[in-house]
C-alpha atoms as a PDB file:
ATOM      1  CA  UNK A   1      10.535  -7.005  -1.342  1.00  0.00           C
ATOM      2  CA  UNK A   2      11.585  -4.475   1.637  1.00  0.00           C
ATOM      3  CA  UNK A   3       8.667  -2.377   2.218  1.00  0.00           C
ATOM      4  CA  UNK A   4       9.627   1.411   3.827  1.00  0.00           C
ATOM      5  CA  UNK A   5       7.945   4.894   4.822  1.00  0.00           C
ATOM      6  CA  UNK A   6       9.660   7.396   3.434  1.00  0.00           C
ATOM      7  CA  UNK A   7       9.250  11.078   1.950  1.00  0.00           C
ATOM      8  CA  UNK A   8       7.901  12.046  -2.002  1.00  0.00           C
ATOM      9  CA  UNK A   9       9.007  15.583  -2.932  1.00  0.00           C
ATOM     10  CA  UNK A  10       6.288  17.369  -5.036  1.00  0.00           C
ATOM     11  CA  UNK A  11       6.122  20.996  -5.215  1.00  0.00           C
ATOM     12  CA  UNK A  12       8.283  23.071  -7.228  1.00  0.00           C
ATOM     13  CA  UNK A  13      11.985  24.620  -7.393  1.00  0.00           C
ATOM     14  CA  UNK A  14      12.400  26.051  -3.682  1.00  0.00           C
ATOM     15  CA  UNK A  15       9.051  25.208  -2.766  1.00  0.00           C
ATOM     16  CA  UNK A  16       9.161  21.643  -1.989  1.00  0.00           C
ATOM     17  CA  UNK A  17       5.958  19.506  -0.487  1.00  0.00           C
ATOM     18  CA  UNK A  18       6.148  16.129   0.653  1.00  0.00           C
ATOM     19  CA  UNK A  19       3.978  13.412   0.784  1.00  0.00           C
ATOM     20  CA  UNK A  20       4.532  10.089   3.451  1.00  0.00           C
ATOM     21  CA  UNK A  21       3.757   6.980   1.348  1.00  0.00           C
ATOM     22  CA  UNK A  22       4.932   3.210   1.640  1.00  0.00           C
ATOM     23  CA  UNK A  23       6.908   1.935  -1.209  1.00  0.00           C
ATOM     24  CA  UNK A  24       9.580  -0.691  -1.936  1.00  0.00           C
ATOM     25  CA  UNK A  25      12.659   0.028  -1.155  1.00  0.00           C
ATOM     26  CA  UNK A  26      14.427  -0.751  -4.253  1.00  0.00           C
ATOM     27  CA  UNK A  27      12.180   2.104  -6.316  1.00  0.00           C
ATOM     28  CA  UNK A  28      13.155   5.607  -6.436  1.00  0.00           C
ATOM     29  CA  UNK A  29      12.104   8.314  -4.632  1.00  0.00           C
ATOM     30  CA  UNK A  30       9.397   9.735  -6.325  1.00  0.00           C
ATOM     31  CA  UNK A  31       8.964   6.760  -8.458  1.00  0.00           C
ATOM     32  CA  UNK A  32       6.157   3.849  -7.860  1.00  0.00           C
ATOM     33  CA  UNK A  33       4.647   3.232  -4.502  1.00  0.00           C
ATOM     34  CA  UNK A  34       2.468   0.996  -2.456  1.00  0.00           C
ATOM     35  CA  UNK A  35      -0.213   3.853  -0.601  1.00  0.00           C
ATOM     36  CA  UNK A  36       0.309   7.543   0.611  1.00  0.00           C
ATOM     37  CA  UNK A  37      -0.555   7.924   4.253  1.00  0.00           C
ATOM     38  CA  UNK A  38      -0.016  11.252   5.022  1.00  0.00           C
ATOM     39  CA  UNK A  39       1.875  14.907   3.608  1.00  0.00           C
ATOM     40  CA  UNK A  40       4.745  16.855   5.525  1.00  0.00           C
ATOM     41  CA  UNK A  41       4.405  21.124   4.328  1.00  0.00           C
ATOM     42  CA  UNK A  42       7.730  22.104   5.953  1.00  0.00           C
ATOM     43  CA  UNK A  43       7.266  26.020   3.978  1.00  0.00           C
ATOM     44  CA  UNK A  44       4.537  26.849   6.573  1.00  0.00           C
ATOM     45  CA  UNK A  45       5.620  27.942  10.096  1.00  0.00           C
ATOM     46  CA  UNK A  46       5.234  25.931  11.768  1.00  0.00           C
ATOM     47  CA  UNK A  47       6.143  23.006   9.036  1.00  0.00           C
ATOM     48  CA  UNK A  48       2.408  20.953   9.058  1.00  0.00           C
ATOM     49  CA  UNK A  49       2.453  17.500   9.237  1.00  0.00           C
ATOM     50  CA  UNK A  50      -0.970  15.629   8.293  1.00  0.00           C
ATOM     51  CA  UNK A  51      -0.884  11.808   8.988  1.00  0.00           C
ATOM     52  CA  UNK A  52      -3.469   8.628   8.862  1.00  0.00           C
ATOM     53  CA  UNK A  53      -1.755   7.154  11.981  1.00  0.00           C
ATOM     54  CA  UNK A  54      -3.938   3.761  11.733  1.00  0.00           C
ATOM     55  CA  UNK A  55      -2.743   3.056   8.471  1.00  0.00           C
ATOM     56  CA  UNK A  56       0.863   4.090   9.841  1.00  0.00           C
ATOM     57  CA  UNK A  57       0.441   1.903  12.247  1.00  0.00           C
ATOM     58  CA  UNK A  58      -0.734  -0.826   9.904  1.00  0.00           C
ATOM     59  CA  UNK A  59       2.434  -0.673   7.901  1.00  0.00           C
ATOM     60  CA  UNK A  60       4.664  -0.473  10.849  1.00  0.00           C
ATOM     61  CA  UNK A  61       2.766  -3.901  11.625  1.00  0.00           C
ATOM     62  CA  UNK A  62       3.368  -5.719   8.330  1.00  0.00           C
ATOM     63  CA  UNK A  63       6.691  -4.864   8.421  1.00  0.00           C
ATOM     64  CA  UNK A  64       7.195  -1.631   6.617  1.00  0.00           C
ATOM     65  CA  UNK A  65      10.533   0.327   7.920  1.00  0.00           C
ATOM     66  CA  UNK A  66      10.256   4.306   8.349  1.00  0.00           C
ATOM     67  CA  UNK A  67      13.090   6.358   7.201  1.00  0.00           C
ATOM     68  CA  UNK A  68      14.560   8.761  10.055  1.00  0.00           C
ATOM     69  CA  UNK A  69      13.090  11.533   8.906  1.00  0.00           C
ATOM     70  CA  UNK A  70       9.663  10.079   8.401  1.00  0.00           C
ATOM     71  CA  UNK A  71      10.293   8.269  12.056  1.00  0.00           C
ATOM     72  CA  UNK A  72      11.146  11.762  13.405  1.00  0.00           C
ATOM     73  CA  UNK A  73       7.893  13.019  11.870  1.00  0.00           C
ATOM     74  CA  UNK A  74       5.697   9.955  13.273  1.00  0.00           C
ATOM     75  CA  UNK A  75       6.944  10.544  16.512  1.00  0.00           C
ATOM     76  CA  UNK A  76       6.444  14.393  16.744  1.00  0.00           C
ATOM     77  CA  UNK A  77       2.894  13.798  15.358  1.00  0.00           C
ATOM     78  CA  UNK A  78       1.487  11.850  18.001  1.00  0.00           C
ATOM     79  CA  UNK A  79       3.334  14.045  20.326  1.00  0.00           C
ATOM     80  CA  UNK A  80       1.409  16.972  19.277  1.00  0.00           C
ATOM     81  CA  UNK A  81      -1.609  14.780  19.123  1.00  0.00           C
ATOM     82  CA  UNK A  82      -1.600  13.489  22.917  1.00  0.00           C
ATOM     83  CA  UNK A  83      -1.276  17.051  24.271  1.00  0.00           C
ATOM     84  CA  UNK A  84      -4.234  18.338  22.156  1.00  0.00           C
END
């Protein structure tokens, strides 16, 4: 059982809303998963990214992969963190 961090679409036609959650890689995308760590708004302007980087960070440590967009999203979080 792969574990990864990836992106569940909510929201509705042309108005999507994301939330970051940990799931197994082999169920679908907005099917069953492990724990939701965080939501990605990208309708807002600036798109708002909220995240529970200890439990990120957790995941990362037990061996849970991010997808690219969710790694981009990690990354420009605690960016925008450290110069707050």
């Amino acid at each position: 059982m792969g574990l990864v961090i990836r992106l569940r679409r909510h929201g509705s036609r042309k108005r999507p809303f994301y939330r970051i959650v940990v799931a197994d890689s082999k169920s679908p995308r907005d099917g069953r998963f492990v724990d939701q760590i965080g939501t990605y708004d990208p309708i807002t302007n600036p798109p708002k990214v909220t995240l529970q980087a200890d439990k990120a960070e957790r995941w990362r440590k037990a061996g849970a992969l991010p997808s690219d967009t969710v790694k981009k999203l990690i990354e420009d979080a605690t960016v925008t963190a450290q110069s707050a």
